[in-house]
N, C-alpha and C. Protein backbone atom coordinates (compact mmCIF):
# COMPACT_ATOMS: atom_id res chain seq x y z
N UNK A 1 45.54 -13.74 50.40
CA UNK A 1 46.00 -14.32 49.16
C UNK A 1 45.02 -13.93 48.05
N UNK A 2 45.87 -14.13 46.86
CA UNK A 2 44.66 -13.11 45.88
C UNK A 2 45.12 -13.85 44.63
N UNK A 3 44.17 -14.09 43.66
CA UNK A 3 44.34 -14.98 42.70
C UNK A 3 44.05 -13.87 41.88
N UNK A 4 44.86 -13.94 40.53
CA UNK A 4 44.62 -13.20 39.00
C UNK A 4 43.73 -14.10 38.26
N UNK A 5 42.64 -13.09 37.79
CA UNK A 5 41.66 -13.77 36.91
C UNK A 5 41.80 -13.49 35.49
N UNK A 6 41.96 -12.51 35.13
CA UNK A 6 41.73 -11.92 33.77
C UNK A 6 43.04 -10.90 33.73
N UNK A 7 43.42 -10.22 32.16
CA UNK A 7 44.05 -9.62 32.00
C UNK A 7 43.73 -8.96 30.75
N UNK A 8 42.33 -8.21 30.76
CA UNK A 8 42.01 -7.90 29.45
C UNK A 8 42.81 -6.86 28.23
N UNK A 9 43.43 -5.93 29.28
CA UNK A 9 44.41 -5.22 28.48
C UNK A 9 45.58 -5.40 29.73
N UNK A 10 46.83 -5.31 29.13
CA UNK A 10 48.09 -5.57 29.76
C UNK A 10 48.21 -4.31 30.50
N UNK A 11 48.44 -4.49 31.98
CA UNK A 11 47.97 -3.35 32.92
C UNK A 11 47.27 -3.88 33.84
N UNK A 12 45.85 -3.50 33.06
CA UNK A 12 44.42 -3.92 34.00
C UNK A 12 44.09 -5.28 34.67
N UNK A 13 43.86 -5.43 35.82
CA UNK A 13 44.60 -7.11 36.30
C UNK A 13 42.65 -7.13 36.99
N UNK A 14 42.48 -8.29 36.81
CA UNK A 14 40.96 -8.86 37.69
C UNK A 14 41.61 -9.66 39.03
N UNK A 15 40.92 -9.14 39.99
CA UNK A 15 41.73 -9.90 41.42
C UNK A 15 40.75 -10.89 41.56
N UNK A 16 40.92 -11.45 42.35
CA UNK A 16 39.76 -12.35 43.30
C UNK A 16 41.18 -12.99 44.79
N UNK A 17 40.24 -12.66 45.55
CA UNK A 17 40.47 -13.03 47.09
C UNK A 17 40.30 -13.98 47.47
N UNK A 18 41.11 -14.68 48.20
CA UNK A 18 40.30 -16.26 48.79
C UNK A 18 40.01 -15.86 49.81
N UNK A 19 38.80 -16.65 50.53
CA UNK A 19 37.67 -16.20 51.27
C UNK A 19 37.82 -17.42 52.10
N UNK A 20 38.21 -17.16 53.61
CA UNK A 20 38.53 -18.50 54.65
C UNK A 20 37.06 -18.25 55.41
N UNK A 21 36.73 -19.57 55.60
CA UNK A 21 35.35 -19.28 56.45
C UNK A 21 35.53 -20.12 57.30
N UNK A 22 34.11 -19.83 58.50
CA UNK A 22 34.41 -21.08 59.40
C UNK A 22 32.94 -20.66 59.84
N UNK A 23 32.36 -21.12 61.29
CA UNK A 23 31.55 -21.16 61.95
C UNK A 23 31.46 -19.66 62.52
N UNK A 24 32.33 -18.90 62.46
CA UNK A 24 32.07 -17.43 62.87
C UNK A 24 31.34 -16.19 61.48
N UNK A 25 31.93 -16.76 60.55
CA UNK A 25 32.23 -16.16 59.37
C UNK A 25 32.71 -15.79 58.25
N UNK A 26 33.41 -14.92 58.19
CA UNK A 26 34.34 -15.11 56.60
C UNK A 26 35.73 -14.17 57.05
N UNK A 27 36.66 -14.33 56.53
CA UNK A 27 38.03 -13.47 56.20
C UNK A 27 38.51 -13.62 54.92
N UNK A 28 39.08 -12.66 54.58
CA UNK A 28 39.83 -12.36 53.27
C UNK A 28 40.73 -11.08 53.15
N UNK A 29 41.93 -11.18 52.35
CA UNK A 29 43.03 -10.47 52.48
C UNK A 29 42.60 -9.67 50.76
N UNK A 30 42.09 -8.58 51.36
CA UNK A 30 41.48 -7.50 50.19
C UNK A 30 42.81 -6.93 49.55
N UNK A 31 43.95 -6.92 50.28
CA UNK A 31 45.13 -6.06 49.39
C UNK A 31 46.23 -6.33 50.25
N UNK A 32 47.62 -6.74 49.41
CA UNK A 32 48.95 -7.30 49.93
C UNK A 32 49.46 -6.66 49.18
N UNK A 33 50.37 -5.92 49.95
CA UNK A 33 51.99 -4.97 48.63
C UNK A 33 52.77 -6.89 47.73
N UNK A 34 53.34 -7.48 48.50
CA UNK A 34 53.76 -8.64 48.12
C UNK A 34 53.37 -9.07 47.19
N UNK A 35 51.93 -10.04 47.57
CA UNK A 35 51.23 -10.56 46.15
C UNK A 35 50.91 -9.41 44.97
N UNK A 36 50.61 -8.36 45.21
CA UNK A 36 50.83 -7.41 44.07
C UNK A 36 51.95 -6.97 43.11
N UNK A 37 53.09 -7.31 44.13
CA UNK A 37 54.32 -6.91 43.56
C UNK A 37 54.74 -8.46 42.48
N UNK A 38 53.98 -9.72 42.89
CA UNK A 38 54.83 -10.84 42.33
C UNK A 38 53.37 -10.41 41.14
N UNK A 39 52.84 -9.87 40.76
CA UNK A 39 51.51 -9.40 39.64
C UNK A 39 52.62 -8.20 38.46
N UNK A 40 53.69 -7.55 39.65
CA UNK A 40 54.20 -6.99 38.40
C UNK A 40 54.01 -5.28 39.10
N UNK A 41 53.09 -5.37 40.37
CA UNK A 41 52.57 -4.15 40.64
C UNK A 41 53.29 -3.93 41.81
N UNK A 42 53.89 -2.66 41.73
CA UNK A 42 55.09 -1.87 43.14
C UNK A 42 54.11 -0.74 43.33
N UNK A 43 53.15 -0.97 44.39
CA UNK A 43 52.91 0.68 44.28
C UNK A 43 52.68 0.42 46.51
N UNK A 44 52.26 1.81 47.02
CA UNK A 44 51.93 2.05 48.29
C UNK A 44 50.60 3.24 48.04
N UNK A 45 49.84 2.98 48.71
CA UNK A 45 48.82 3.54 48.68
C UNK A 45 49.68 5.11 49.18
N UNK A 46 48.49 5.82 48.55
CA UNK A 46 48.72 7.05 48.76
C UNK A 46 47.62 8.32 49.42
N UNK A 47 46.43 7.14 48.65
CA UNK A 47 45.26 7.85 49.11
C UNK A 47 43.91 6.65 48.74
N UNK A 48 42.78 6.85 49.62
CA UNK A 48 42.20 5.74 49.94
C UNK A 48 40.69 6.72 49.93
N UNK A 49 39.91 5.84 48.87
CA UNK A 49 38.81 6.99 48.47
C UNK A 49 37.31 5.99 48.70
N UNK A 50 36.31 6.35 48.64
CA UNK A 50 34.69 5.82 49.22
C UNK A 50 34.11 6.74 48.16
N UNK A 51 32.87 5.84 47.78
CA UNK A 51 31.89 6.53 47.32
C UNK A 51 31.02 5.78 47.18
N UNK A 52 29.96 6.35 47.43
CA UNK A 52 28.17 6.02 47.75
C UNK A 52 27.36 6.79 46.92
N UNK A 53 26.47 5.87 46.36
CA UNK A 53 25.76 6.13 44.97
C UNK A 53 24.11 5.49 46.13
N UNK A 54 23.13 6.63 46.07
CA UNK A 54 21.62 6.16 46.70
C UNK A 54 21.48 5.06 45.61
N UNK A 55 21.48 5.66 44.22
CA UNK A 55 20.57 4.60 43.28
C UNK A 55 21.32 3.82 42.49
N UNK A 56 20.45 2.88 41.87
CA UNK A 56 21.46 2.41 40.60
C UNK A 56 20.87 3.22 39.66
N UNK A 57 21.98 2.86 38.26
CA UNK A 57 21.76 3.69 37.25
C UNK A 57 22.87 4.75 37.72
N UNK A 58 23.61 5.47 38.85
CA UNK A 58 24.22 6.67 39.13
C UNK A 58 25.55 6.29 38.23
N UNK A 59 26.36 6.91 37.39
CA UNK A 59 27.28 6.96 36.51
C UNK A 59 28.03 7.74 37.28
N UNK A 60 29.18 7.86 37.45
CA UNK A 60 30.49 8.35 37.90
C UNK A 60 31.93 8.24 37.03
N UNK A 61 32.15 8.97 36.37
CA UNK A 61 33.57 8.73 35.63
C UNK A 61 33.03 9.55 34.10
N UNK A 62 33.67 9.26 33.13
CA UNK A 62 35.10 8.89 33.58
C UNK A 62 36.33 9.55 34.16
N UNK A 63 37.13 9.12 34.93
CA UNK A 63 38.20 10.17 35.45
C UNK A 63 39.60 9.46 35.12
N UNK A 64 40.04 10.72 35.11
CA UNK A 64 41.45 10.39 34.64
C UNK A 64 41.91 11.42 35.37
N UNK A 65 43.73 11.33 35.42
CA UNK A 65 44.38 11.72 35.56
C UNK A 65 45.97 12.30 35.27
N UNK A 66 46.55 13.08 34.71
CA UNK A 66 47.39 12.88 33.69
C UNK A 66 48.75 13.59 34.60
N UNK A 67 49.73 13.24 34.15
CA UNK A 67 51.41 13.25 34.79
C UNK A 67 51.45 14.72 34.82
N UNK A 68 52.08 15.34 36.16
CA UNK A 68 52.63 14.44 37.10
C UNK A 68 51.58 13.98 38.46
N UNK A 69 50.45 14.13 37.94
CA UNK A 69 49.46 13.57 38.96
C UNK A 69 48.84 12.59 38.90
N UNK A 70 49.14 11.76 37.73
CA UNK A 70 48.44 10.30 37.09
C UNK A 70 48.92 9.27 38.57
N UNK A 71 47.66 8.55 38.36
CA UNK A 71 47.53 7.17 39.84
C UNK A 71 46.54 6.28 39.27
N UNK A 72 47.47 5.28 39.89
CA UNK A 72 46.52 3.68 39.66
C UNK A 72 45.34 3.76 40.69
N UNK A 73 44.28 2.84 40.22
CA UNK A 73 43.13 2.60 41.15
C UNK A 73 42.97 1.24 41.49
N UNK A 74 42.62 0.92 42.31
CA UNK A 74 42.38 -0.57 43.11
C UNK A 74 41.07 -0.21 43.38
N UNK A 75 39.90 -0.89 42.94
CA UNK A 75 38.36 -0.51 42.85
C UNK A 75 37.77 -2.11 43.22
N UNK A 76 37.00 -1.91 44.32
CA UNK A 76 35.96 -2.82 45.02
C UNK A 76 35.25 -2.41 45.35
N UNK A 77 34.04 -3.08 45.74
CA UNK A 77 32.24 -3.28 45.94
C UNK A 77 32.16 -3.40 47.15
N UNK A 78 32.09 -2.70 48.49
CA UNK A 78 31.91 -2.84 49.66
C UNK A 78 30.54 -3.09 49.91
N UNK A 79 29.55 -2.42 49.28
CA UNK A 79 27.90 -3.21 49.42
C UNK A 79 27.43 -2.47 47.73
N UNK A 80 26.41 -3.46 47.42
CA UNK A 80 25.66 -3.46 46.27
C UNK A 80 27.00 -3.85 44.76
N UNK A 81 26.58 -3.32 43.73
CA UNK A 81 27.17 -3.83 42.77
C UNK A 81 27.60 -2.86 41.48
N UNK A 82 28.54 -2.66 40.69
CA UNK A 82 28.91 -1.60 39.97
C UNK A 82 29.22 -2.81 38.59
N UNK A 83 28.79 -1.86 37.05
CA UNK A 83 29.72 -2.12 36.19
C UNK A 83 30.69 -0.92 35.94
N UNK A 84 31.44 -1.73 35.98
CA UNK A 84 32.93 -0.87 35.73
C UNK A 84 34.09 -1.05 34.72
N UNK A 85 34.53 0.60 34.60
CA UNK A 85 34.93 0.55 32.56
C UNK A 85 36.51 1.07 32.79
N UNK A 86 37.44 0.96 32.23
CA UNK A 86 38.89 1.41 32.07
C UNK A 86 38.94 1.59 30.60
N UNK A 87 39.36 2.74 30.63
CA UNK A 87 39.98 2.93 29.01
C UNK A 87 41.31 3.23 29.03
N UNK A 88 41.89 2.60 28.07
CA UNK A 88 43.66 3.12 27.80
C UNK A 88 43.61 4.20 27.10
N UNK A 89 44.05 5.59 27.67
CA UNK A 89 44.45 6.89 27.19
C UNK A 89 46.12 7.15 27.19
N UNK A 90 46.55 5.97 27.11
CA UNK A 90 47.95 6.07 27.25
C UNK A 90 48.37 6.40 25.42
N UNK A 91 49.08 7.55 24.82
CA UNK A 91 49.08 7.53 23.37
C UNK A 91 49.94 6.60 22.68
N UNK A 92 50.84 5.79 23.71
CA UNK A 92 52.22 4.91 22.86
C UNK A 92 52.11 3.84 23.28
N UNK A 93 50.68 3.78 23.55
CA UNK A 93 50.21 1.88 23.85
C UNK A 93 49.77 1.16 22.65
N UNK A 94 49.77 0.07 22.61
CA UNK A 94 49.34 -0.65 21.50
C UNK A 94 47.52 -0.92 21.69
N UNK A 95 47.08 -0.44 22.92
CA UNK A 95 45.87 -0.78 23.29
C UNK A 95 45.28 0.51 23.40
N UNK A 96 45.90 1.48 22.97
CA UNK A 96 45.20 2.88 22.88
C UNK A 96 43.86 3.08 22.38
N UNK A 97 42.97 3.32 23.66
CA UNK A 97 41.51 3.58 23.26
C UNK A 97 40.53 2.97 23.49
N UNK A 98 40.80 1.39 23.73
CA UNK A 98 40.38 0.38 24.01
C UNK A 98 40.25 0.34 25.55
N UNK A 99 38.88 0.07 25.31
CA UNK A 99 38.32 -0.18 27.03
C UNK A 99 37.92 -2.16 27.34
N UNK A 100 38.09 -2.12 28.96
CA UNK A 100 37.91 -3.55 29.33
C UNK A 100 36.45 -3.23 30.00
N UNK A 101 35.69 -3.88 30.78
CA UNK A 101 34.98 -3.66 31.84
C UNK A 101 34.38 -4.90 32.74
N UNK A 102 33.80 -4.52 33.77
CA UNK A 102 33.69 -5.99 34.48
C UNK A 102 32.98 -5.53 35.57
N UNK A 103 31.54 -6.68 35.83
CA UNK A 103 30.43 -6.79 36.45
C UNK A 103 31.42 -6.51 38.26
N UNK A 104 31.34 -5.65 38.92
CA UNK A 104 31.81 -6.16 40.03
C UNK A 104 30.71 -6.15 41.11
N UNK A 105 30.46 -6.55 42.39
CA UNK A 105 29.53 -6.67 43.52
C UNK A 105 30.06 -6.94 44.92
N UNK A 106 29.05 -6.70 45.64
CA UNK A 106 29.52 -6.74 47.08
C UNK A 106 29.20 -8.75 47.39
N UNK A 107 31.05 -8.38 47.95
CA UNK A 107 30.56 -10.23 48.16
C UNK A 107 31.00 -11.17 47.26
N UNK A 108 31.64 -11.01 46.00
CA UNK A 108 32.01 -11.70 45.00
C UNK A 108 33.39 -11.87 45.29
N UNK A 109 34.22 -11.12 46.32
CA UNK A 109 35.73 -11.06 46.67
C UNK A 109 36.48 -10.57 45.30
N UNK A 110 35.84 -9.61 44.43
CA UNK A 110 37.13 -9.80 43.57
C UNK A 110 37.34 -7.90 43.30
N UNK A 111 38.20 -7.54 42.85
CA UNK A 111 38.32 -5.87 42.32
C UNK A 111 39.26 -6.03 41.29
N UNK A 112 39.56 -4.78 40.88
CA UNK A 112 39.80 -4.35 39.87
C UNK A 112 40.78 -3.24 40.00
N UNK A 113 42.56 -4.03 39.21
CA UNK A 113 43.30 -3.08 39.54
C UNK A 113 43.60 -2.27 37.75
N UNK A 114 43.20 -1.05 38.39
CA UNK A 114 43.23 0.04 37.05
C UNK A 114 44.80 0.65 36.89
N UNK A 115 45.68 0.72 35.91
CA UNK A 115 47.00 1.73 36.47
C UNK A 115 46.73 3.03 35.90
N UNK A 116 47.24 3.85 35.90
CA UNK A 116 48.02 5.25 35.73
C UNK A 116 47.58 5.17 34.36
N UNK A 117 47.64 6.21 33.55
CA UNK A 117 46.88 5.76 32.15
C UNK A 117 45.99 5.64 31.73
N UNK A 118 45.16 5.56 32.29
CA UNK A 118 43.65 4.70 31.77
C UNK A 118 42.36 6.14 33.02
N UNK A 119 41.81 5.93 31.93
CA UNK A 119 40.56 6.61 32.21
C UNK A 119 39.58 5.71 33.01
N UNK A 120 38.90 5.92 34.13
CA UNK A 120 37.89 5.63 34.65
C UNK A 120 37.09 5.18 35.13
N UNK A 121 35.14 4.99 35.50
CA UNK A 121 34.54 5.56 35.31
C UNK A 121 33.25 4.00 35.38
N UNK A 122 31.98 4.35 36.20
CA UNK A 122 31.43 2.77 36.34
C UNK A 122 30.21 3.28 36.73
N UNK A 123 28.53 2.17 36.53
CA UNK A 123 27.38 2.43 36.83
C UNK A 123 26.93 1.74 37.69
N UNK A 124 26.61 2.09 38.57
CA UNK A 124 25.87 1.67 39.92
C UNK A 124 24.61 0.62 39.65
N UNK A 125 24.72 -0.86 39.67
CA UNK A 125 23.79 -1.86 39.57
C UNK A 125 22.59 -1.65 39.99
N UNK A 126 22.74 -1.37 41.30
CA UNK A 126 22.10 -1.80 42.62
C UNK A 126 22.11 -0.37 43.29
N UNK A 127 21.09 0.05 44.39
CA UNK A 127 20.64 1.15 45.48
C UNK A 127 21.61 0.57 46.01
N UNK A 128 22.41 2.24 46.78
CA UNK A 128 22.84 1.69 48.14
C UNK A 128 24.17 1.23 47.87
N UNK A 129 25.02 1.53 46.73
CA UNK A 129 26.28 1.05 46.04
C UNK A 129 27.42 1.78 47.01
N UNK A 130 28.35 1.34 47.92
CA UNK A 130 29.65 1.49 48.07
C UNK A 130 30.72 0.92 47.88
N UNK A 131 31.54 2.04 47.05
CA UNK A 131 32.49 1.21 46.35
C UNK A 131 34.16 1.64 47.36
């Protein structure tokens, strides 16, 4: 189950996960087609990407991608911590140009769904960052 936090530009959605614990540990449901779809979002993964940064400070982005190869991103903190930036490069948006961004970390349960459109691109907090 996944709760909407934010919606800084219409698109860009802040997740957060609920996190069941008990005496063993923790569970949480990182990604549901369903609850995404009642968010407004129809998509199926297509491709499923990792990246590991040694230091903080390591910058990566911005990336984009433009039609007919443009794709949404679903971006989480598997260990350490990233700030992370989206810009709307869409030209017939009303939010054209305008970037959101948001502290994310390993352990906070929450990511960051980017769509099609939007540029990019985030700095590694923390050593040891997989996102």
């Amino acid at each position: 189950m996944m709760q909407l936090l934010n919606v800084p530009i219409p698109g860009v959605l802040e997740l957060q996960a609920k996190v069941f614990e008990d005496s063993r540990g923790s569970f949480s449901e990182t990604f549901s087609r369903r609850t995404m779809a009642g968010f407004g979002i129809d998509l199926e993964f297509c491709q499923d990407n990792e990246s590991f940064s040694s230091s903080s400070g390591t910058v990566r982005g911005l990336h984009l991608q433009v039609e007919p190869h443009a794709q949404g991103k679903l971006v989480r903190v598997v260990h350490g911590a990233i700030f992370d930036v989206a810009v709307d490069i869409r030209p017939d948006s009303p939010t054209f140009g305008q970037h959101t961004s948001v502290d994310l970390k390993a352990g906070d349960n929450r990511a960051l769904w980017i769509p099609a459109g939007f540029a990019h691109g985030f700095c590694t907090l923390a050593d040891e960052t997989v996102v």
